[in-house]
PDB file of N, CA and C in Angstrom:
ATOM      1  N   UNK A   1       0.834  -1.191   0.000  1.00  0.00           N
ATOM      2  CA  UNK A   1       0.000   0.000   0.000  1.00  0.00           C
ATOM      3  C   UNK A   1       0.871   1.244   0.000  1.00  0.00           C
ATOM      4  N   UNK A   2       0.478   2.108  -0.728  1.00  0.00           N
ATOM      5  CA  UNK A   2       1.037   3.666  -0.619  1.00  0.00           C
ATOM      6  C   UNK A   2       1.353   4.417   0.630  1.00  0.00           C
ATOM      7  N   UNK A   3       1.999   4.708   1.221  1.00  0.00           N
ATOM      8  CA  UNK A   3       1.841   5.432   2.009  1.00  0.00           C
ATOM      9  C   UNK A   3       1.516   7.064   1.706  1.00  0.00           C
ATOM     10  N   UNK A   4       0.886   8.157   2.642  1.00  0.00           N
ATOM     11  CA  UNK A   4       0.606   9.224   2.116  1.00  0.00           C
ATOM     12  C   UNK A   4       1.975   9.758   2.176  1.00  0.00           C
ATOM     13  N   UNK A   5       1.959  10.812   1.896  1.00  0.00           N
ATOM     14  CA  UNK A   5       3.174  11.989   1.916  1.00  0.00           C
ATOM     15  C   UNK A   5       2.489  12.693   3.027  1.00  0.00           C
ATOM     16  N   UNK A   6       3.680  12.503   4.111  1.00  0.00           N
ATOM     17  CA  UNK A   6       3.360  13.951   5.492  1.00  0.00           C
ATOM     18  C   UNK A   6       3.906  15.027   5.083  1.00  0.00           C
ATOM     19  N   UNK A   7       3.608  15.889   5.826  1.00  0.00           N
ATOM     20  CA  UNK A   7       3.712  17.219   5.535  1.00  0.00           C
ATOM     21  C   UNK A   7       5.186  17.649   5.967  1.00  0.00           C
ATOM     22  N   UNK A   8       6.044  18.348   5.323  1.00  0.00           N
ATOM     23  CA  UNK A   8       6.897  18.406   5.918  1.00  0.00           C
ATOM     24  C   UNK A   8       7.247  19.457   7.270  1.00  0.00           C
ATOM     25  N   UNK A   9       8.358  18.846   8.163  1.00  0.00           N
ATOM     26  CA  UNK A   9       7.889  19.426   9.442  1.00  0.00           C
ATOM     27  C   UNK A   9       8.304  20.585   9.273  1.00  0.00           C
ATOM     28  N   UNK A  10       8.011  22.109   9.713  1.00  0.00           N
ATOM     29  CA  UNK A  10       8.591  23.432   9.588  1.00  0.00           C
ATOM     30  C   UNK A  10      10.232  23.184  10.268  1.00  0.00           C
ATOM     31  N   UNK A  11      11.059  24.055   9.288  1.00  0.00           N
ATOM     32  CA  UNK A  11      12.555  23.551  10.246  1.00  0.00           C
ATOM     33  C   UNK A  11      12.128  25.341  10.975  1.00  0.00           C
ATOM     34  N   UNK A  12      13.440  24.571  12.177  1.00  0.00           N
ATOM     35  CA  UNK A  12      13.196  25.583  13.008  1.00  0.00           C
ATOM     36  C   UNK A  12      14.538  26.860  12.935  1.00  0.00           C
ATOM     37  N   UNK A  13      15.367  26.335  12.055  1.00  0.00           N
ATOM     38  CA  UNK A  13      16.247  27.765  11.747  1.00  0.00           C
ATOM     39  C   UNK A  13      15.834  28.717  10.833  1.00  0.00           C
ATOM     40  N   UNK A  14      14.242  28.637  10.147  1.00  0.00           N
ATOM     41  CA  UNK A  14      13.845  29.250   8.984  1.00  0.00           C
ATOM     42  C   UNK A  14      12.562  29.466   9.296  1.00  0.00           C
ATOM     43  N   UNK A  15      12.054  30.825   8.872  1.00  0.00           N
ATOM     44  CA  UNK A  15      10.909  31.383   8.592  1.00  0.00           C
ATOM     45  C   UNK A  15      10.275  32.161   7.610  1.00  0.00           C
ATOM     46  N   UNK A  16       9.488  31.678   6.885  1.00  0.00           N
ATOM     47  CA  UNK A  16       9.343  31.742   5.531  1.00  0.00           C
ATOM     48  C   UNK A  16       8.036  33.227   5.346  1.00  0.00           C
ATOM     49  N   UNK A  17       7.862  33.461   4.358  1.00  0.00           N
ATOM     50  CA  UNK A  17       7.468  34.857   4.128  1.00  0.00           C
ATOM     51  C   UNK A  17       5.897  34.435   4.514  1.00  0.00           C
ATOM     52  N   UNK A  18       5.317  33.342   3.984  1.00  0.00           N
ATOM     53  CA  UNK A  18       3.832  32.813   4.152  1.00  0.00           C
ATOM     54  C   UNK A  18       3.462  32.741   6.329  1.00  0.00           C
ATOM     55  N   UNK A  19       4.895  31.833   6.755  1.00  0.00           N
ATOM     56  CA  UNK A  19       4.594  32.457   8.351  1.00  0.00           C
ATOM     57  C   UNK A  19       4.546  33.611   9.034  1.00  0.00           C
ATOM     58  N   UNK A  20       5.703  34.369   8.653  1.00  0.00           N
ATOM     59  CA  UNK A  20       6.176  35.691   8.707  1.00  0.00           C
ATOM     60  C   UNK A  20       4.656  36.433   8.664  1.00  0.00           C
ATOM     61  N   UNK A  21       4.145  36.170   7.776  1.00  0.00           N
ATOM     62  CA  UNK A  21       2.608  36.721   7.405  1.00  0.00           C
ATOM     63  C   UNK A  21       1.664  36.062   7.798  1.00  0.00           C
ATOM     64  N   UNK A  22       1.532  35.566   8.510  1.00  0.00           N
ATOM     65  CA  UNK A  22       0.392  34.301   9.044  1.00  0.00           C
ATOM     66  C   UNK A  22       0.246  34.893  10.707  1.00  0.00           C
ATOM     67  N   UNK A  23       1.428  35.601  11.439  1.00  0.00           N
ATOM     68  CA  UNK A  23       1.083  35.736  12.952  1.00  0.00           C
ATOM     69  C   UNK A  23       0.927  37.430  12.702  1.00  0.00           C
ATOM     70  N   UNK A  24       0.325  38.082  13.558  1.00  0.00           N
ATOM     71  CA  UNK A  24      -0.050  39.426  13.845  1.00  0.00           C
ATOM     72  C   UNK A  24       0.820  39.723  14.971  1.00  0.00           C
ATOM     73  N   UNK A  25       2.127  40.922  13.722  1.00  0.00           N
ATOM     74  CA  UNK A  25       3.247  41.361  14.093  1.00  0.00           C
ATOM     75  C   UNK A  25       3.447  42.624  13.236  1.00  0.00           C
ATOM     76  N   UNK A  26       3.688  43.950  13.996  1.00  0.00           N
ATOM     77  CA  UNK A  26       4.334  44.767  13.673  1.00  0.00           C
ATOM     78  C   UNK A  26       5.387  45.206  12.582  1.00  0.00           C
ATOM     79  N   UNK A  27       6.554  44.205  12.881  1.00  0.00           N
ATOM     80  CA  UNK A  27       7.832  44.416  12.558  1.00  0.00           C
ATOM     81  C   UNK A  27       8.438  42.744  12.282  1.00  0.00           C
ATOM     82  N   UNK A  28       9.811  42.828  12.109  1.00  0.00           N
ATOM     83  CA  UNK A  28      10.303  41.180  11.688  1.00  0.00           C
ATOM     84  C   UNK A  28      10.411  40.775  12.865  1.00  0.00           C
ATOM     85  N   UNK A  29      11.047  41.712  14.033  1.00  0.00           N
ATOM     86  CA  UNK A  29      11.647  41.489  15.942  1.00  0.00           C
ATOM     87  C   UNK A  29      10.124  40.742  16.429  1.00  0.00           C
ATOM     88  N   UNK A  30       8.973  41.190  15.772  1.00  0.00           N
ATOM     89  CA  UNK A  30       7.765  40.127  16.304  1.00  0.00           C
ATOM     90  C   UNK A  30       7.286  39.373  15.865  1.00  0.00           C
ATOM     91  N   UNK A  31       7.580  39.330  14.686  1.00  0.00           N
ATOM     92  CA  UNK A  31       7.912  37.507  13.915  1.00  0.00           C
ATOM     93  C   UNK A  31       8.181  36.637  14.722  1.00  0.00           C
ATOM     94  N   UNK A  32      10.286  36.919  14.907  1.00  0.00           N
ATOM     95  CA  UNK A  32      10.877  36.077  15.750  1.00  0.00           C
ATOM     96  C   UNK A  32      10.240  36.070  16.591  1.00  0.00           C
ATOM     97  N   UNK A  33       9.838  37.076  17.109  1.00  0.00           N
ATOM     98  CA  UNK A  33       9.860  36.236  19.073  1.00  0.00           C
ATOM     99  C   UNK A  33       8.290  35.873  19.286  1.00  0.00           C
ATOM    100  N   UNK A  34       7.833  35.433  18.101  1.00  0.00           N
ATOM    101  CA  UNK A  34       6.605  34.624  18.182  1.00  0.00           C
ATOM    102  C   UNK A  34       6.213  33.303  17.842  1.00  0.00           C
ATOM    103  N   UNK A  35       7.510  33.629  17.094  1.00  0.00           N
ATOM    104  CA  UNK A  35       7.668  31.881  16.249  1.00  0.00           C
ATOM    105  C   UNK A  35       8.913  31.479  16.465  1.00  0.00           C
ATOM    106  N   UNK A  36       9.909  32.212  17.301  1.00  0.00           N
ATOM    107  CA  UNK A  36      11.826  31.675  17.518  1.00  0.00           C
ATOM    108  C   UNK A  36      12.080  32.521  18.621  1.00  0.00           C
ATOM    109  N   UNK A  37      11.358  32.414  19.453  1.00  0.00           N
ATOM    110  CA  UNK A  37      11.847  33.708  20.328  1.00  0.00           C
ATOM    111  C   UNK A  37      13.211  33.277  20.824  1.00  0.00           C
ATOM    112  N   UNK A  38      13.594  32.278  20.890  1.00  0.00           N
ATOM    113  CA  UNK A  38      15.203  30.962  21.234  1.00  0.00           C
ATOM    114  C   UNK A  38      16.100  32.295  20.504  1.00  0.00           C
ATOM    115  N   UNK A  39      15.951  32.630  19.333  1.00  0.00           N
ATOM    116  CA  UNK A  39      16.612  33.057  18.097  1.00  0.00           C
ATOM    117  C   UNK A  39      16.898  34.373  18.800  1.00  0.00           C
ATOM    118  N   UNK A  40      16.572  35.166  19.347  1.00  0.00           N
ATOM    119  CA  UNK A  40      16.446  36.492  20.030  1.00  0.00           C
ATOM    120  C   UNK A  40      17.702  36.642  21.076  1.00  0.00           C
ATOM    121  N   UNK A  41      17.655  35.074  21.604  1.00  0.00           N
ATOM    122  CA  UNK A  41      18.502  35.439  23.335  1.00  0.00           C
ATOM    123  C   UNK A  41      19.967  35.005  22.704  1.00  0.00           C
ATOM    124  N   UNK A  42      21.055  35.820  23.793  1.00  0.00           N
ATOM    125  CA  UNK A  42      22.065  35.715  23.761  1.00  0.00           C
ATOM    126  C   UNK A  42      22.417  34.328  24.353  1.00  0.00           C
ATOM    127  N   UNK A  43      23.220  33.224  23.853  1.00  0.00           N
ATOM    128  CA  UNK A  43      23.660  32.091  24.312  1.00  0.00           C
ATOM    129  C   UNK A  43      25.270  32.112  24.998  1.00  0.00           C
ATOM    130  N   UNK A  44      25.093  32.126  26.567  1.00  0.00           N
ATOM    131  CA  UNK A  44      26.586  32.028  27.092  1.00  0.00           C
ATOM    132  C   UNK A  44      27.418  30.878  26.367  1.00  0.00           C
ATOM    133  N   UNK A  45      28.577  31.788  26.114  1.00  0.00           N
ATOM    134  CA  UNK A  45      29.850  30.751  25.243  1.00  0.00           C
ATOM    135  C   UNK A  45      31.132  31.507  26.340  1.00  0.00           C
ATOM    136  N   UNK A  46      32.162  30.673  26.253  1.00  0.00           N
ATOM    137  CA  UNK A  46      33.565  31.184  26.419  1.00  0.00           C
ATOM    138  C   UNK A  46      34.129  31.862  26.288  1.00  0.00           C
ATOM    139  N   UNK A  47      33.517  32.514  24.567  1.00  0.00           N
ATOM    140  CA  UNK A  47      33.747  34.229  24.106  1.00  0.00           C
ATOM    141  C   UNK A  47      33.054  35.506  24.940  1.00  0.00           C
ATOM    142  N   UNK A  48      32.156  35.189  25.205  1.00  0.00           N
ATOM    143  CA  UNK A  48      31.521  36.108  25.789  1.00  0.00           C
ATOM    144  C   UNK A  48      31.670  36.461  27.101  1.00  0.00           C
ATOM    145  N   UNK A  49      31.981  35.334  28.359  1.00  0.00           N
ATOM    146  CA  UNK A  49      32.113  35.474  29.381  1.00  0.00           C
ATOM    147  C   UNK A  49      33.751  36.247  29.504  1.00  0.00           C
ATOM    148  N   UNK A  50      34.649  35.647  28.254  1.00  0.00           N
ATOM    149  CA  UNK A  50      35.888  36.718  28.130  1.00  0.00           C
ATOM    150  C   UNK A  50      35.648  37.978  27.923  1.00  0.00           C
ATOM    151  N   UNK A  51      34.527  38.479  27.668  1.00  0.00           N
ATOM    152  CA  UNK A  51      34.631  40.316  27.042  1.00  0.00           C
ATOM    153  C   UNK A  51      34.191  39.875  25.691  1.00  0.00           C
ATOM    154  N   UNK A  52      34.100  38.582  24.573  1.00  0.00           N
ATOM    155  CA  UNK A  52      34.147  38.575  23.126  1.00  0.00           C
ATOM    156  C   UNK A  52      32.442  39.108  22.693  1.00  0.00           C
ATOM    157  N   UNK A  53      32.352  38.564  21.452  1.00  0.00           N
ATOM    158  CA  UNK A  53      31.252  38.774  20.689  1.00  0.00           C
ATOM    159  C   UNK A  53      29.886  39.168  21.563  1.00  0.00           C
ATOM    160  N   UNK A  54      29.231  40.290  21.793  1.00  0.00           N
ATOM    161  CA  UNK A  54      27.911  40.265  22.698  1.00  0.00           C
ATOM    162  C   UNK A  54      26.905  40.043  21.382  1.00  0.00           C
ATOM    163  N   UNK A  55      25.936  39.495  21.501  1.00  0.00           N
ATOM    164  CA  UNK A  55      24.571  39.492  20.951  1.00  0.00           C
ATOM    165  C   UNK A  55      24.508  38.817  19.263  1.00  0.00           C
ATOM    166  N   UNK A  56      23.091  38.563  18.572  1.00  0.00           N
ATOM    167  CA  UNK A  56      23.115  37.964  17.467  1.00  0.00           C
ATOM    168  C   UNK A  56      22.688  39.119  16.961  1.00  0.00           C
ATOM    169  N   UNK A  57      23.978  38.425  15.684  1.00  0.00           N
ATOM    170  CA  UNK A  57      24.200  39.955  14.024  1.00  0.00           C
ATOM    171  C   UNK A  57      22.702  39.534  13.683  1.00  0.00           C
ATOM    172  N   UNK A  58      22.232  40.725  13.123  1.00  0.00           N
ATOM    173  CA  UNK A  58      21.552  40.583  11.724  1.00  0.00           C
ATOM    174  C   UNK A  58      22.087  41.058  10.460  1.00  0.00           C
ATOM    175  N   UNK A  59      21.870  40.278   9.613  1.00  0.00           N
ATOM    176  CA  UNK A  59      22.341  40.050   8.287  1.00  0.00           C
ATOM    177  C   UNK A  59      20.612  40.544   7.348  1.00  0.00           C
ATOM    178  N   UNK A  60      21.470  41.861   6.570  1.00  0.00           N
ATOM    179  CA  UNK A  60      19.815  42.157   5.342  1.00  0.00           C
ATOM    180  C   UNK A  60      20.506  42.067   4.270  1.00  0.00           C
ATOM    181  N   UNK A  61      20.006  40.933   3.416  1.00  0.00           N
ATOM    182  CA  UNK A  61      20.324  41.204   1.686  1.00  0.00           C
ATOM    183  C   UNK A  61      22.187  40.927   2.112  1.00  0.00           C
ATOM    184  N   UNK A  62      22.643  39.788   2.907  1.00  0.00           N
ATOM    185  CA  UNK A  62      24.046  40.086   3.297  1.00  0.00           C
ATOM    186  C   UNK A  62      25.180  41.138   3.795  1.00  0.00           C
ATOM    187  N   UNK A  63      24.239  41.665   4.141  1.00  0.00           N
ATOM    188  CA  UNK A  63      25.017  43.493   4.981  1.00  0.00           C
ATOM    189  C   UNK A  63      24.916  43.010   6.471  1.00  0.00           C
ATOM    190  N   UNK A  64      25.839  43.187   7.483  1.00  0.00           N
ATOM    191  CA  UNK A  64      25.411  43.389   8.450  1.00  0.00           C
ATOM    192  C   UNK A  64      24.898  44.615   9.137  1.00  0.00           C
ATOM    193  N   UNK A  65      23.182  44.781   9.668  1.00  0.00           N
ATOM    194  CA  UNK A  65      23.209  45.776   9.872  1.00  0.00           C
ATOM    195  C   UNK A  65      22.907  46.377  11.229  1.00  0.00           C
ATOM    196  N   UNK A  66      23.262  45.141  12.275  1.00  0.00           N
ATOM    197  CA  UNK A  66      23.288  45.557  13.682  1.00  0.00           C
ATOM    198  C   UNK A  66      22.821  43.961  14.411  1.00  0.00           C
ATOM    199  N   UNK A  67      22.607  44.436  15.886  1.00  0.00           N
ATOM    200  CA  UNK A  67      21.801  43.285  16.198  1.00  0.00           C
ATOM    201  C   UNK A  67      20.494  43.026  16.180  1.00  0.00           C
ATOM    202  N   UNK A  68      19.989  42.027  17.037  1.00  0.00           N
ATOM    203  CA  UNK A  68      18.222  42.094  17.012  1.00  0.00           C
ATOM    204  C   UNK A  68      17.390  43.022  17.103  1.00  0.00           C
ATOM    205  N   UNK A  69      17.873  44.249  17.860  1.00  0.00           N
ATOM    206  CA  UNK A  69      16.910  45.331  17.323  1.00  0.00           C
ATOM    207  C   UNK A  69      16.743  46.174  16.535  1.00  0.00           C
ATOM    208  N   UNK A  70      17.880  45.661  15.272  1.00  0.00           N
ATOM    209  CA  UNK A  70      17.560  46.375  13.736  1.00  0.00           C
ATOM    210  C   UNK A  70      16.334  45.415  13.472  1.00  0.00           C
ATOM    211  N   UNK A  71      15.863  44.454  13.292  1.00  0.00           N
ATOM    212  CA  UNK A  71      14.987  43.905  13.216  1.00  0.00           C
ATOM    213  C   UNK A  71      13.330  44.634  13.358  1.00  0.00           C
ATOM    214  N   UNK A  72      12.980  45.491  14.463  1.00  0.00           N
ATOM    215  CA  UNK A  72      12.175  46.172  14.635  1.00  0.00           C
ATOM    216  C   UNK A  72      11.942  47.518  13.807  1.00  0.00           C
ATOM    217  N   UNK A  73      12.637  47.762  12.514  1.00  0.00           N
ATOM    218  CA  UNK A  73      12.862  48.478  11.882  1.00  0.00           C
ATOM    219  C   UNK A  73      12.378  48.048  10.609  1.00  0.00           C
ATOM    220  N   UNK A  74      11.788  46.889  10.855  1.00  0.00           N
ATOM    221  CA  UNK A  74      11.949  45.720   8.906  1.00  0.00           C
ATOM    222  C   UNK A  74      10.785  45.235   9.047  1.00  0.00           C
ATOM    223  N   UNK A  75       9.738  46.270   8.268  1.00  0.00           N
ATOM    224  CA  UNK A  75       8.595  46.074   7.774  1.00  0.00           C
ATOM    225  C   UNK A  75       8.270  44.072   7.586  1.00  0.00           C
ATOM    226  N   UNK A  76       6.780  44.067   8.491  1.00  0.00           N
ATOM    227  CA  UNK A  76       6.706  42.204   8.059  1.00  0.00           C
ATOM    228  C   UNK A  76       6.809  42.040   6.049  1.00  0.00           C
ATOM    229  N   UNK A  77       5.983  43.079   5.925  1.00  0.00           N
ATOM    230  CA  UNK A  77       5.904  42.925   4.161  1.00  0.00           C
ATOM    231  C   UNK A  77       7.184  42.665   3.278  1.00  0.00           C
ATOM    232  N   UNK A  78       8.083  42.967   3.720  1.00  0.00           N
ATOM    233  CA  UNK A  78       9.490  42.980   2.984  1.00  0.00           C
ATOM    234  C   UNK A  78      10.265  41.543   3.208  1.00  0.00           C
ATOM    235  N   UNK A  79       9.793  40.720   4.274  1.00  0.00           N
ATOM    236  CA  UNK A  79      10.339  39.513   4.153  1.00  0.00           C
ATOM    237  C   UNK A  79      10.081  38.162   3.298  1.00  0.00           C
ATOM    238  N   UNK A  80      11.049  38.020   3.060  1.00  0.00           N
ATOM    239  CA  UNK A  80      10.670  36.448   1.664  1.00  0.00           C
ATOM    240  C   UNK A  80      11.229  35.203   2.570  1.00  0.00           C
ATOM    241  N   UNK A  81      12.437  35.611   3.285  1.00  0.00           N
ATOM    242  CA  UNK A  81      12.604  34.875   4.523  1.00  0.00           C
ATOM    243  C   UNK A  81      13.626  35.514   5.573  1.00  0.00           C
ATOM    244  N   UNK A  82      13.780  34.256   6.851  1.00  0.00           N
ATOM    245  CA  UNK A  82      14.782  34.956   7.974  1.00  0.00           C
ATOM    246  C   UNK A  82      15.182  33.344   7.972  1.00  0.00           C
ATOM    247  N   UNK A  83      16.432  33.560   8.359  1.00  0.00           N
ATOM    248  CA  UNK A  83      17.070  31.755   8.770  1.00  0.00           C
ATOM    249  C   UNK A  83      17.832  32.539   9.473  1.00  0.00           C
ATOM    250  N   UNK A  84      18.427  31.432  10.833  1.00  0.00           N
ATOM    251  CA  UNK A  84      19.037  31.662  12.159  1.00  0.00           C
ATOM    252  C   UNK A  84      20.634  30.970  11.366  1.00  0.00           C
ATOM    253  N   UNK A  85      21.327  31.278  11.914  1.00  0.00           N
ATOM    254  CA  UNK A  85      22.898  30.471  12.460  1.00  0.00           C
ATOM    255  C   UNK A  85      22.925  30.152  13.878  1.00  0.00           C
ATOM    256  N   UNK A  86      23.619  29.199  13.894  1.00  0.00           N
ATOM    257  CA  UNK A  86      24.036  29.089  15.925  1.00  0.00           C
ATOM    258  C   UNK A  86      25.573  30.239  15.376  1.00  0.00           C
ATOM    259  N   UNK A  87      25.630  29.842  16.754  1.00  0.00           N
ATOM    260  CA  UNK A  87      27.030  30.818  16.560  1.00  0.00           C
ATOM    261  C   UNK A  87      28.240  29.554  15.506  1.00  0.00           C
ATOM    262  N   UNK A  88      28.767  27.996  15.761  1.00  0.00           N
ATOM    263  CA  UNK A  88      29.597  27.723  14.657  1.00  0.00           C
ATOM    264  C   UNK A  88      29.195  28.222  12.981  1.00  0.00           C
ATOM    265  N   UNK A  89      27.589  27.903  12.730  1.00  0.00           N
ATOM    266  CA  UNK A  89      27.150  28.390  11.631  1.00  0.00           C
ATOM    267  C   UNK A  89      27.731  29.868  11.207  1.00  0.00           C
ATOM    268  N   UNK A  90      27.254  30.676  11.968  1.00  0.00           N
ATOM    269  CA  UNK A  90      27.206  32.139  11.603  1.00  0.00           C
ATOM    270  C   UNK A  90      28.785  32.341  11.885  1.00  0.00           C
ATOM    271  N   UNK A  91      29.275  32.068  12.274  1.00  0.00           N
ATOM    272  CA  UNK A  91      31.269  32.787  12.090  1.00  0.00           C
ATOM    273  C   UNK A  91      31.407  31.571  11.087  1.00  0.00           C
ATOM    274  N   UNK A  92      31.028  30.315  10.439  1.00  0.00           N
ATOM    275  CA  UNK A  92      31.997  30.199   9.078  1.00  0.00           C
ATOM    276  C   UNK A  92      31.092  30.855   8.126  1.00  0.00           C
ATOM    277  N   UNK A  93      29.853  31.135   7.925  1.00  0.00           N
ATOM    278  CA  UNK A  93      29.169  31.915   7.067  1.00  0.00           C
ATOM    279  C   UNK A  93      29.763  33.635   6.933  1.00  0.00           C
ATOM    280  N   UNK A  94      29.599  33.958   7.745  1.00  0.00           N
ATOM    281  CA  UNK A  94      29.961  35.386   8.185  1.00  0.00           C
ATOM    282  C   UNK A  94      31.782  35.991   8.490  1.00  0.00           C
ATOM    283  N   UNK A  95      32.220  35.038   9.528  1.00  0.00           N
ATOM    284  CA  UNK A  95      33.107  35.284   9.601  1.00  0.00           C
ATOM    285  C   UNK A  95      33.247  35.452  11.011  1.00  0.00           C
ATOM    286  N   UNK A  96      34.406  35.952  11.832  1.00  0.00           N
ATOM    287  CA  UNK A  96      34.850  35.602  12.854  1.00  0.00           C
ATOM    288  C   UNK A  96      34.131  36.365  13.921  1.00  0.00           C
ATOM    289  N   UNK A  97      33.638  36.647  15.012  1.00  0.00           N
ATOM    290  CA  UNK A  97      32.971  37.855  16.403  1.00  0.00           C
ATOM    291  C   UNK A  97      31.595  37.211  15.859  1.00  0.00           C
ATOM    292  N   UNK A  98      31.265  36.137  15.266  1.00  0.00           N
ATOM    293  CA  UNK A  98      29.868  36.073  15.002  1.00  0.00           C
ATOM    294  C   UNK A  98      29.373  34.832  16.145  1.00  0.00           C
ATOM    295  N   UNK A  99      30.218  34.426  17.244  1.00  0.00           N
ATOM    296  CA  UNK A  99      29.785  33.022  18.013  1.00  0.00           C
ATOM    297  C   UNK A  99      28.321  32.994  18.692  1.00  0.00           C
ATOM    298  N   UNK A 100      27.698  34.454  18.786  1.00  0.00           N
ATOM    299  CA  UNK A 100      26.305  34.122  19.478  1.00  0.00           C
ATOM    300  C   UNK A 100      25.646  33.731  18.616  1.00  0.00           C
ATOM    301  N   UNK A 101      25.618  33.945  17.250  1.00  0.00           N
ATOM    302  CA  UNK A 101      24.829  33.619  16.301  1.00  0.00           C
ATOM    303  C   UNK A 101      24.871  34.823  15.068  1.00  0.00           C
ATOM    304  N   UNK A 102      23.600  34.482  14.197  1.00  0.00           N
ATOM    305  CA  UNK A 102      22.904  35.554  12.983  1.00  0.00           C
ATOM    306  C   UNK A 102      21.862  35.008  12.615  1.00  0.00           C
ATOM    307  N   UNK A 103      20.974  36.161  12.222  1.00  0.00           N
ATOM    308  CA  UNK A 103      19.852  36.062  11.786  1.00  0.00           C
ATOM    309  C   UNK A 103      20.252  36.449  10.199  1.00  0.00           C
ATOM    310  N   UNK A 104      19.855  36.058   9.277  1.00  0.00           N
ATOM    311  CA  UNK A 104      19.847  36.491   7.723  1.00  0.00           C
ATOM    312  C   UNK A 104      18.702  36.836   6.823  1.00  0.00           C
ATOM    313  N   UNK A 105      18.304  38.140   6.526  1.00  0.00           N
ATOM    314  CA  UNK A 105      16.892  38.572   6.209  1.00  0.00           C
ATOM    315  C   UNK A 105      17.170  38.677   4.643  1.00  0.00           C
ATOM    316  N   UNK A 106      16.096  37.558   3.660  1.00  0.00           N
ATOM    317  CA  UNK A 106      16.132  38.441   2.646  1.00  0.00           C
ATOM    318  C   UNK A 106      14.873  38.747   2.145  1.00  0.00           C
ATOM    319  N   UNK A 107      14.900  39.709   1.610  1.00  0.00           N
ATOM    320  CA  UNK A 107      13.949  40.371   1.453  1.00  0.00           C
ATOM    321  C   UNK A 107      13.283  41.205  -0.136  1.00  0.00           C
ATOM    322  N   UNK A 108      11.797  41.588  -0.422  1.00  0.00           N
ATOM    323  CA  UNK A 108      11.526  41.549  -1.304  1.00  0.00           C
ATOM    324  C   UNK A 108      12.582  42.773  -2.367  1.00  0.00           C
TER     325      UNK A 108
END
């Protein structure tokens, strides 16, 4: 017998323009922290408790253009998507001071 096709499960480093638009939010900063609020908080590392990297970059169109509260600045309409890094992700993507993480917005 066939089995059906399940649905596939939402991954959780990505949020797509159809969710993004599906919750009643302001800005992209209430996206995340409605559907990733995880994605928002700073994660203690080794760097950080030294003085290193504070907080997660955001990344628009590949610019960095601050941390999570450039986010509150970025119309919901303009997103096509947001995907997270942990911090190993986001410093080999990005490059090095990136260990808390990144968010990556692109947009219409």
């Amino acid at each position: 017998a066939a089995r059906a096709a399940r649905p596939a499960r939402p991954r959780r480093d990505l949020i797509t323009a159809e969710q993004a638009h599906a919750v009643v939010a302001r800005n992209a900063y209430e996206v995340v922290e409605r559907l990733h609020p995880n994605w928002l908080r700073q994660h203690a590392t080794e760097a950080t408790s030294r003085g290193g990297a504070s907080g997660v970059a955001v990344f628009y169109e590949g610019r960095e253009i601050g941390g999570v509260n450039a986010l509150r600045d970025m119309p919901v309409e303009q997103i096509v998507t947001m995907q997270y890094y942990d911090g190993i992700a986001a410093s080999s993507q990005f490059g090095p001071g990136h260990d808390q993480g990144a968010i990556a917005v692109t947009a219409h």
